[in-house]
Protein backbone atom coordinates (compact mmCIF):
# COMPACT_ATOMS: atom_id res chain seq x y z
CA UNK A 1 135.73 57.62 111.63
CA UNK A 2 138.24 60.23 110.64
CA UNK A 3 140.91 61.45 113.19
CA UNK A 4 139.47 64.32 115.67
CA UNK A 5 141.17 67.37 115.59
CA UNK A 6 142.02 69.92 117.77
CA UNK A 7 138.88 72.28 119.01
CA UNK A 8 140.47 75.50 116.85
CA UNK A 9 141.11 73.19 113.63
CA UNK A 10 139.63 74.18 109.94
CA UNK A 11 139.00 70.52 108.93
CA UNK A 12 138.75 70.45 105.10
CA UNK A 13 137.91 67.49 103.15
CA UNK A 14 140.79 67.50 100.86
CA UNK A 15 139.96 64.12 99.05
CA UNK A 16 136.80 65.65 97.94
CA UNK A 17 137.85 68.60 97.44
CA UNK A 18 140.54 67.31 94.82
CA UNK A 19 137.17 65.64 93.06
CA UNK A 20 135.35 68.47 92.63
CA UNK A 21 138.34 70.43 91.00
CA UNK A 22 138.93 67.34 89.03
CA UNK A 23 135.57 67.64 87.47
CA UNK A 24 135.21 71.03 86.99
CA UNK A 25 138.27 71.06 85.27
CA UNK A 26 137.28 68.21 83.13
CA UNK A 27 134.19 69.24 82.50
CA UNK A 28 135.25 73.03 81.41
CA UNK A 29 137.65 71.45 78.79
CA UNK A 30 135.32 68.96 77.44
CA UNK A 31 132.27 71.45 77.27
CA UNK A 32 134.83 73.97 75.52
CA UNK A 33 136.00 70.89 72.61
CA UNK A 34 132.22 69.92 72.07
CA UNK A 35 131.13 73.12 71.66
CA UNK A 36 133.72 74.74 69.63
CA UNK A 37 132.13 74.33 66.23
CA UNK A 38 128.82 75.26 67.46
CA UNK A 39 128.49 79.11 66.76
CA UNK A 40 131.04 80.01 63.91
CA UNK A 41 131.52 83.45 64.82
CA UNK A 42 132.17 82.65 68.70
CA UNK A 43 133.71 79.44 69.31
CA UNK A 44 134.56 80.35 73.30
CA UNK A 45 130.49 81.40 73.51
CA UNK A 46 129.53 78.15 75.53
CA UNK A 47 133.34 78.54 77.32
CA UNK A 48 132.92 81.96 78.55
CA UNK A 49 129.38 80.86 79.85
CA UNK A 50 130.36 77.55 81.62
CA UNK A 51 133.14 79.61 82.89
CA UNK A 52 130.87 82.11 84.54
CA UNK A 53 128.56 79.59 85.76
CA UNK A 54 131.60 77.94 87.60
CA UNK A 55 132.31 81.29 89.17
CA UNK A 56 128.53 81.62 90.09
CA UNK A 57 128.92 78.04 92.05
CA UNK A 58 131.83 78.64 93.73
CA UNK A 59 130.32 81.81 95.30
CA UNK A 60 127.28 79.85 96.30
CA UNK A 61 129.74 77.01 97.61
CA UNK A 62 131.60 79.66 99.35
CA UNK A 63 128.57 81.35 101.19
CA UNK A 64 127.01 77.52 102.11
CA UNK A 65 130.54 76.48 103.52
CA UNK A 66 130.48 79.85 105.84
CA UNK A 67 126.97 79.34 107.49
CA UNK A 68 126.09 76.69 109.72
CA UNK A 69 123.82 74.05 108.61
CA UNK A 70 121.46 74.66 111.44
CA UNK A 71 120.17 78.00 109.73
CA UNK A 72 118.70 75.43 106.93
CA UNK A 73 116.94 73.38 109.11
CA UNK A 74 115.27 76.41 110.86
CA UNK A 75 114.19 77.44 107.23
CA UNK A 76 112.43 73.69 106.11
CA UNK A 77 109.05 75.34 105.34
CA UNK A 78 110.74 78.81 103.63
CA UNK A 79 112.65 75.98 101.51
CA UNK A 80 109.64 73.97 100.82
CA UNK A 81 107.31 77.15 99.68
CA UNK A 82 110.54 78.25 97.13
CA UNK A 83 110.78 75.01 95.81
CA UNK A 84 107.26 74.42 95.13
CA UNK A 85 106.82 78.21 93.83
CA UNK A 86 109.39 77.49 90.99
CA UNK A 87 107.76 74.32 89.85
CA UNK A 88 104.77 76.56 89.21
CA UNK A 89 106.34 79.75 88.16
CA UNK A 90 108.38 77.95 85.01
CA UNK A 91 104.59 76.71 84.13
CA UNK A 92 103.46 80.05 83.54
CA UNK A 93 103.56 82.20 80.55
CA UNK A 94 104.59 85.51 81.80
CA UNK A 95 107.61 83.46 83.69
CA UNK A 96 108.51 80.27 81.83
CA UNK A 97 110.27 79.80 78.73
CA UNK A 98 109.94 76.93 76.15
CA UNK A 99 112.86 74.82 74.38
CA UNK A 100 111.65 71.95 72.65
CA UNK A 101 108.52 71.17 73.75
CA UNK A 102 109.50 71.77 77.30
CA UNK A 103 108.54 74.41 79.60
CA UNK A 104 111.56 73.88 81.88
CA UNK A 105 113.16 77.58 82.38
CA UNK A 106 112.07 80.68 84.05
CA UNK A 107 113.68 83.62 82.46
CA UNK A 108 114.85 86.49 84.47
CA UNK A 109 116.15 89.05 82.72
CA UNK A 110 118.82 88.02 80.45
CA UNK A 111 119.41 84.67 81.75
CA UNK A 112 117.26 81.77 82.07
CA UNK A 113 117.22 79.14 84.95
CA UNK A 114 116.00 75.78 84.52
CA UNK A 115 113.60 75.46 87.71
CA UNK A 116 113.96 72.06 88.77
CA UNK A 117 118.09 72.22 89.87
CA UNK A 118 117.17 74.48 92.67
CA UNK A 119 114.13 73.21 93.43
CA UNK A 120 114.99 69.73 93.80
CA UNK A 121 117.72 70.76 96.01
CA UNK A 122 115.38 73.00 98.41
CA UNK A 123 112.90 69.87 98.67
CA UNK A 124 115.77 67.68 99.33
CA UNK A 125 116.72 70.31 102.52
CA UNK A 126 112.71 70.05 103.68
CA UNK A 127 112.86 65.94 103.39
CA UNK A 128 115.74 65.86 105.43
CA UNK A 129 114.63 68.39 108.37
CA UNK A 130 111.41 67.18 108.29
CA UNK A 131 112.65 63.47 108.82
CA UNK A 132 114.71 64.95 111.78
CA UNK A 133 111.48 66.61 113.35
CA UNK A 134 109.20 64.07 112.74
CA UNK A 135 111.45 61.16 113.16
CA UNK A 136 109.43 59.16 115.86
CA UNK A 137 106.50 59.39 113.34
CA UNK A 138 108.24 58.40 110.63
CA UNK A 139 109.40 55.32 111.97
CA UNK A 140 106.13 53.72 113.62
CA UNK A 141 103.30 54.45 111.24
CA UNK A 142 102.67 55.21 107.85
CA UNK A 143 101.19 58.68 108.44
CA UNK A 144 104.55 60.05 108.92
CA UNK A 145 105.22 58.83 105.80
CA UNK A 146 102.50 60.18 103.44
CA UNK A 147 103.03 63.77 104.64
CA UNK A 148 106.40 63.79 102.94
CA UNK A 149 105.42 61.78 100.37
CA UNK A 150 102.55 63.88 99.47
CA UNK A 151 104.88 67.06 99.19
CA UNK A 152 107.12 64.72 96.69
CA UNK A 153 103.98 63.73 94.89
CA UNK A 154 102.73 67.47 94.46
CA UNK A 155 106.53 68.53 93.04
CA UNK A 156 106.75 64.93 90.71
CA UNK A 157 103.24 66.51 89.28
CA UNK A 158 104.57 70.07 88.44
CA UNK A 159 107.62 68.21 86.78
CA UNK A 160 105.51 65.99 84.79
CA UNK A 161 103.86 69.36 83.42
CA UNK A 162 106.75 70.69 82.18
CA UNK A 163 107.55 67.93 81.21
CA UNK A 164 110.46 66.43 83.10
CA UNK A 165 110.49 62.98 83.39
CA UNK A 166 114.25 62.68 83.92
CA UNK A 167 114.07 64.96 87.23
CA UNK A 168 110.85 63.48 88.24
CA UNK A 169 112.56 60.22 89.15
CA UNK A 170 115.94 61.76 91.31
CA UNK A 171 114.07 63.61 92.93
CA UNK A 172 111.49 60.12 93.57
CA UNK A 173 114.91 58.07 94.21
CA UNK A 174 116.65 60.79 96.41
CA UNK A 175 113.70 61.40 98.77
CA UNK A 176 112.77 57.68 98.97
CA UNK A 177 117.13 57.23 100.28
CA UNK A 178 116.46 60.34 102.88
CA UNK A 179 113.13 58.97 104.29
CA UNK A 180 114.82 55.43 104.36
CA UNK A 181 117.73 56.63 106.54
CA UNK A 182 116.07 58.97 108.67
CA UNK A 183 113.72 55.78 109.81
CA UNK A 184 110.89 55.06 107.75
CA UNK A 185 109.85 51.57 108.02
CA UNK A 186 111.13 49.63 104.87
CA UNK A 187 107.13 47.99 104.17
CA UNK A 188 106.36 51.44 104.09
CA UNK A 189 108.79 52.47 101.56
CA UNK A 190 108.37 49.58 99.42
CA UNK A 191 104.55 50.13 99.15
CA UNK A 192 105.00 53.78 98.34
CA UNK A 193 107.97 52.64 95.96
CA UNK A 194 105.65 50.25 94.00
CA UNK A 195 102.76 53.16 93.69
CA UNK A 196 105.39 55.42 92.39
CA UNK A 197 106.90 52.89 89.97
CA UNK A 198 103.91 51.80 88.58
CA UNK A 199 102.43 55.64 88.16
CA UNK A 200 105.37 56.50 86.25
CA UNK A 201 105.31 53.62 84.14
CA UNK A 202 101.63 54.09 83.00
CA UNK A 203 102.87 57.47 82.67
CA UNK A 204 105.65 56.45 80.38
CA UNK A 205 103.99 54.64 78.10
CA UNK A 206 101.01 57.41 77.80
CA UNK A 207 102.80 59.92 76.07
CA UNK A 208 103.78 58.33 72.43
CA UNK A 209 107.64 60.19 72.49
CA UNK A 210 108.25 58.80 75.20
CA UNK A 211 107.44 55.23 74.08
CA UNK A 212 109.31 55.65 71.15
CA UNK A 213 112.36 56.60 72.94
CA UNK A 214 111.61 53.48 75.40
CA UNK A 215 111.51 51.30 72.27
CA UNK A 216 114.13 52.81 70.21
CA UNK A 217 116.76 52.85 72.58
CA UNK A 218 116.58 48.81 72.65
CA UNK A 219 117.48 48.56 69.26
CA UNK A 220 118.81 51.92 67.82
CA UNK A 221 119.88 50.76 64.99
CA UNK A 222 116.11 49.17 63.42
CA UNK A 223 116.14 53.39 62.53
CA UNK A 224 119.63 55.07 62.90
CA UNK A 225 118.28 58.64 61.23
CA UNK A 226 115.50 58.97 63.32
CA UNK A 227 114.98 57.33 66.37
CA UNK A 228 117.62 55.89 66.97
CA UNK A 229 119.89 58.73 65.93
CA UNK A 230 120.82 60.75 68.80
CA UNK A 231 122.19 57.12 70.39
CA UNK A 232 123.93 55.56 67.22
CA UNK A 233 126.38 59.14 66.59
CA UNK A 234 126.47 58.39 70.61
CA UNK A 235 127.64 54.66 70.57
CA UNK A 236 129.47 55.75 67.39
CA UNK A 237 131.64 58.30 69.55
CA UNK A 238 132.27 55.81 72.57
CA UNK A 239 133.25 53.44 69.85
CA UNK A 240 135.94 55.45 68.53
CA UNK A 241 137.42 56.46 71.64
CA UNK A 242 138.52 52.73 72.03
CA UNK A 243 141.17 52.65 75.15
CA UNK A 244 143.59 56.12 74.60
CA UNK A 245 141.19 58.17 73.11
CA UNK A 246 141.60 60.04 69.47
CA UNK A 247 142.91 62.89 71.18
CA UNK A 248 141.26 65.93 72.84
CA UNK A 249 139.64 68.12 70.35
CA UNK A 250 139.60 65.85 67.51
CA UNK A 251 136.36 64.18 68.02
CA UNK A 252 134.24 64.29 65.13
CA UNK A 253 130.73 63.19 66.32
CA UNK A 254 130.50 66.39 67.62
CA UNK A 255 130.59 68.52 64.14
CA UNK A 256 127.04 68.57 63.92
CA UNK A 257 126.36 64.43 64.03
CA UNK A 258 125.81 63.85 67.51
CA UNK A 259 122.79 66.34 69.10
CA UNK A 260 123.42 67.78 72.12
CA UNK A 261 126.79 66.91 72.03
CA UNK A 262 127.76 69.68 74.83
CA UNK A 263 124.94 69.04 77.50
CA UNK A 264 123.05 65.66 77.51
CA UNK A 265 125.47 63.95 75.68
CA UNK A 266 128.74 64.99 76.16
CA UNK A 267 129.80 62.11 77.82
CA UNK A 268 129.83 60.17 74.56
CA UNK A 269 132.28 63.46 73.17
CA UNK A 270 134.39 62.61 76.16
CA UNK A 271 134.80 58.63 75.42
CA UNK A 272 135.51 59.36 71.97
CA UNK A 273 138.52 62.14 72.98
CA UNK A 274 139.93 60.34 76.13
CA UNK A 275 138.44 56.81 75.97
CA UNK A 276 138.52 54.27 78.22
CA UNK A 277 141.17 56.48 80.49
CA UNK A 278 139.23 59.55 80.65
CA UNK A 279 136.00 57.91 80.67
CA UNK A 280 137.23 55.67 84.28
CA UNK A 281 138.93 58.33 85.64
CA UNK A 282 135.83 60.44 85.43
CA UNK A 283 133.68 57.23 86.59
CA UNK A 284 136.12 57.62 89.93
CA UNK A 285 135.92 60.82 90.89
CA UNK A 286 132.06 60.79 90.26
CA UNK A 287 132.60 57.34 92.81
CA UNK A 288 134.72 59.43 95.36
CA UNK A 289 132.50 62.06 95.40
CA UNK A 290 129.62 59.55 96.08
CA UNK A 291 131.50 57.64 98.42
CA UNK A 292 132.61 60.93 100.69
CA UNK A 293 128.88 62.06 100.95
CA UNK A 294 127.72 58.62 102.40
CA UNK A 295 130.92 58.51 104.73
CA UNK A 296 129.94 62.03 105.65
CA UNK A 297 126.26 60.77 105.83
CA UNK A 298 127.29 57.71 108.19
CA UNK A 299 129.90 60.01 110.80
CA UNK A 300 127.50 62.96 110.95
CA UNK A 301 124.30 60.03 112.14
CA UNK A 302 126.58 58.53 114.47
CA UNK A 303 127.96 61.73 115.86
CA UNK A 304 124.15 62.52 116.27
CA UNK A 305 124.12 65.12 113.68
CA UNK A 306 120.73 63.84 111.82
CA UNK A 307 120.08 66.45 109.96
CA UNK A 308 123.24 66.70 108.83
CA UNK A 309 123.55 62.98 107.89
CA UNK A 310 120.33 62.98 106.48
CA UNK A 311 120.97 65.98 104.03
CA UNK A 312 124.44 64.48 103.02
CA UNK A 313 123.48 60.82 102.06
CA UNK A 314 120.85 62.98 99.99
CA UNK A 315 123.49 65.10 97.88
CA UNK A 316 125.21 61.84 97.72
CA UNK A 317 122.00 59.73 96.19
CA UNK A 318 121.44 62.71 93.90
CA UNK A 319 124.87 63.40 92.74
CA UNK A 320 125.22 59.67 91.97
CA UNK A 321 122.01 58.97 90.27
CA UNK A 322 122.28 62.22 87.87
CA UNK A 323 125.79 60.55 86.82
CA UNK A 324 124.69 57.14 86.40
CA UNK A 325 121.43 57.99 84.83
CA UNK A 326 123.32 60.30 82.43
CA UNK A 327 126.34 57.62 81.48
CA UNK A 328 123.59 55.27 81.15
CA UNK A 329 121.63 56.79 78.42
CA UNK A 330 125.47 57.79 76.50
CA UNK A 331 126.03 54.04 76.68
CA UNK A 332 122.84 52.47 75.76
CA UNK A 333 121.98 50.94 79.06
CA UNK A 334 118.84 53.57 79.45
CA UNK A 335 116.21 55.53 77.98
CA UNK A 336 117.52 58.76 76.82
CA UNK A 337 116.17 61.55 79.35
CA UNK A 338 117.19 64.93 79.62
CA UNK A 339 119.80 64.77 82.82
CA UNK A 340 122.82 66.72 82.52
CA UNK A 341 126.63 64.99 83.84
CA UNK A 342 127.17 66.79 87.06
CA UNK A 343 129.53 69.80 86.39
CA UNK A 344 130.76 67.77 83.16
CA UNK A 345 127.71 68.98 80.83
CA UNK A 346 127.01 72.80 79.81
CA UNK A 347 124.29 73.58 81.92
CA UNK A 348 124.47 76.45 83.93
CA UNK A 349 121.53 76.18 86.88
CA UNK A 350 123.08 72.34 86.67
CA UNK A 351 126.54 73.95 87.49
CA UNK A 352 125.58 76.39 90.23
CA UNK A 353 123.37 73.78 91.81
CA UNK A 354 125.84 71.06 91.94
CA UNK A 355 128.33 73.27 93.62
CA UNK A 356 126.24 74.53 96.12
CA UNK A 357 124.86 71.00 96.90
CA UNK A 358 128.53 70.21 97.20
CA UNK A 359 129.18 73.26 99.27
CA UNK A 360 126.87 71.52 101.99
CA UNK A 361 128.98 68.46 101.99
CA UNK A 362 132.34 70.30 102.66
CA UNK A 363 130.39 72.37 105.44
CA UNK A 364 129.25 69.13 107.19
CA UNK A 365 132.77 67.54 106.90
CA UNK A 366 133.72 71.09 108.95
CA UNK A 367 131.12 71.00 111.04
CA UNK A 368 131.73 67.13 112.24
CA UNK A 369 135.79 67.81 112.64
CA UNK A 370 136.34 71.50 112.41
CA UNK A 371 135.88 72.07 116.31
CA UNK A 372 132.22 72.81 115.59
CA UNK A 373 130.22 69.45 116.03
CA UNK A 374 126.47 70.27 117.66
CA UNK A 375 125.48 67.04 119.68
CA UNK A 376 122.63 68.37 120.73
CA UNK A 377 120.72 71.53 119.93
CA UNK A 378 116.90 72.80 119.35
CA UNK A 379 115.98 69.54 119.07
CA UNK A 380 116.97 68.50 116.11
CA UNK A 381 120.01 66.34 116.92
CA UNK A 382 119.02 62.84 118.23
């Protein structure tokens, strides 16, 4: 455990703190170079967007840093009903708006927000308080398991609508990790894990694009201008970057070869301008970030801040598994599914989201050595 400061402190976590900037910087130059070429007439359109998004984040980081987490455990079911209530505004008409197939974004006004990126996050605050409150439950019968469950179930089903298949399984992986550390019994888990698995398999191999891009991301190269193509430019870009990079800017997978080349896949634009350099050096601050959120996680539990352990082994689960997932699919190892890079990609909801979630993490580090630690209060501190 980290060294206890005096009662009056401001404890900041300055190691994470250093990540975050690290990756928003990275990511604001690397969205900026992918994007350049996109829109002739603007080439700083995507820039000046990302850029604003940023700002939006930090504001959000800002406010979650100043209030104490407490206030978000008071408002589980208030986060639970807005959560849900996005999931099923983006599926209708009047409210959501449709990019490829997808019904994925609510429009309001002149922007659009893609609905699961807060939602996820306000289901990730209910599965943590409600692991807190009904801890005793949770860990001696499997009741106090299918009440969460069923709340994960009902969200997982308005993904699948949209569809999202991609955000269907973090959210499935994150609140699995919460339940898991806030006590559920691990034959519990496994059984619900195995349902879930197997649902989302048969799932996977109902819907014929999706089977394609199961079976074409084994061997992208049996069809290299069809199905395969979005993963050959993207192997072809890592392949280029070799160990120094070709220099920043000068990728040329991105001029129109490589789809998506400033949100899902900008990763691969990355490898190809920094290579192996930029590409670990991004892999370890994604791995310090990680790694500070389950530290956090581990202090806050044995401090007796549950909720706040809980809700930071979450971020931590989620933040991780968005970056792996993403890397994954840029390298071949995976499936391609629509998961942005955490504050690397263009993406603006993804942005905002991500620094809020993060926002919670530098709070907590406050809260457990910032002269404000809460042993034991309203019951929600074991």
């Amino acid at each position: 455990m980290s060294a206890v400061v005096k009662p009056d402190d401001i404890a900041f976590d300055v190691p994470l703190i250093c990540a975050i900037v690290g990756l928003v910087a990275i990511g604001t130059i690397v969205v900026t170079s992918a994007s350049v070429s996109i829109v002739a007439d603007q080439p700083l359109y995507f820039l000046v967007r990302h850029l604003g998004a940023v700002a939006l984040g930090a504001v959000g980081l800002a406010l979650v840093v100043s209030l104490p987490t407490d206030l978000w455990y008071r408002l589980n079911w208030l986060l639970l009903v807005a959560g849900l209530s996005l999931l099923v505004l983006v599926l209708l008409p009047s409210f959501g708006h449709t990019v490829n197939g997808s019904r994925r974004w609510l429009e309001l006004g002149p922007i659009t927000v893609q609905a699961s990126e807060p939602a996820r996050l306000a289901l990730l605050l209910y599965i943590a308080s409600y692991a807190v409150r009904r801890g005793t439950e949770l860990g001696t019968s499997l009741k106090g398991l299918v009440r969460p469950l069923a709340v994960v179930g009902a969200a997982a089903a308005l993904l699948l609508l949209e569809p999202d298949f991609g955000a269907t399984v973090v959210l499935g992986a994150t609140s699995l990790a919460v339940l898991f550390v806030g006590g559920a019994r691990l034959r519990d888990l496994m059984l619900a894990a195995l349902t879930g698995g197997t649902l989302l398999t048969l799932l996977a191999f109902s819907a014929e694009y999706r089977v394609v891009r199961l079976m074409s991301f084994r061997d992208p190269w049996a069809d290299p201008y069809d199905t395969g193509f979005q993963l050959t430019q993207a192997l072809m870009a890592i392949g280029r970057g070799e160990w120094g990079g070709v220099g920043l800017g000068e990728s040329v997978q991105k001029l129109f070869y490589l789809p998506e080349a400033h949100t899902d896949f900008v990763f691969a634009v990355l490898v190809e301008e920094l290579g192996f350099a930029g590409a670990t050096l991004v892999i370890g601050l994604y791995c310090l970030v990680v790694y500070r959120a389950i530290a956090l996680g581990r202090e806050a539990l044995q401090s007796g801040m549950v909720f706040q352990g809980l809700l930071a082994t979450g971020i931590g689960v989620m933040l991780g598994f968005e970056a792996f997932v993403n890397m994954g699919v840029n390298a071949g190892l995976l499936p391609t599914k629509g998961l942005p890079l955490p504050l690397i990609s263009y993406g603006r909801a993804s942005t905002v989201i991500t620094l809020v979630a993060l926002g919670f993490l530098l709070r907590i580090h406050h809260e457990l050595y910032g002269g404000q630690r809460r042993l034991v209060q309203r019951g929600h501190v074991r």
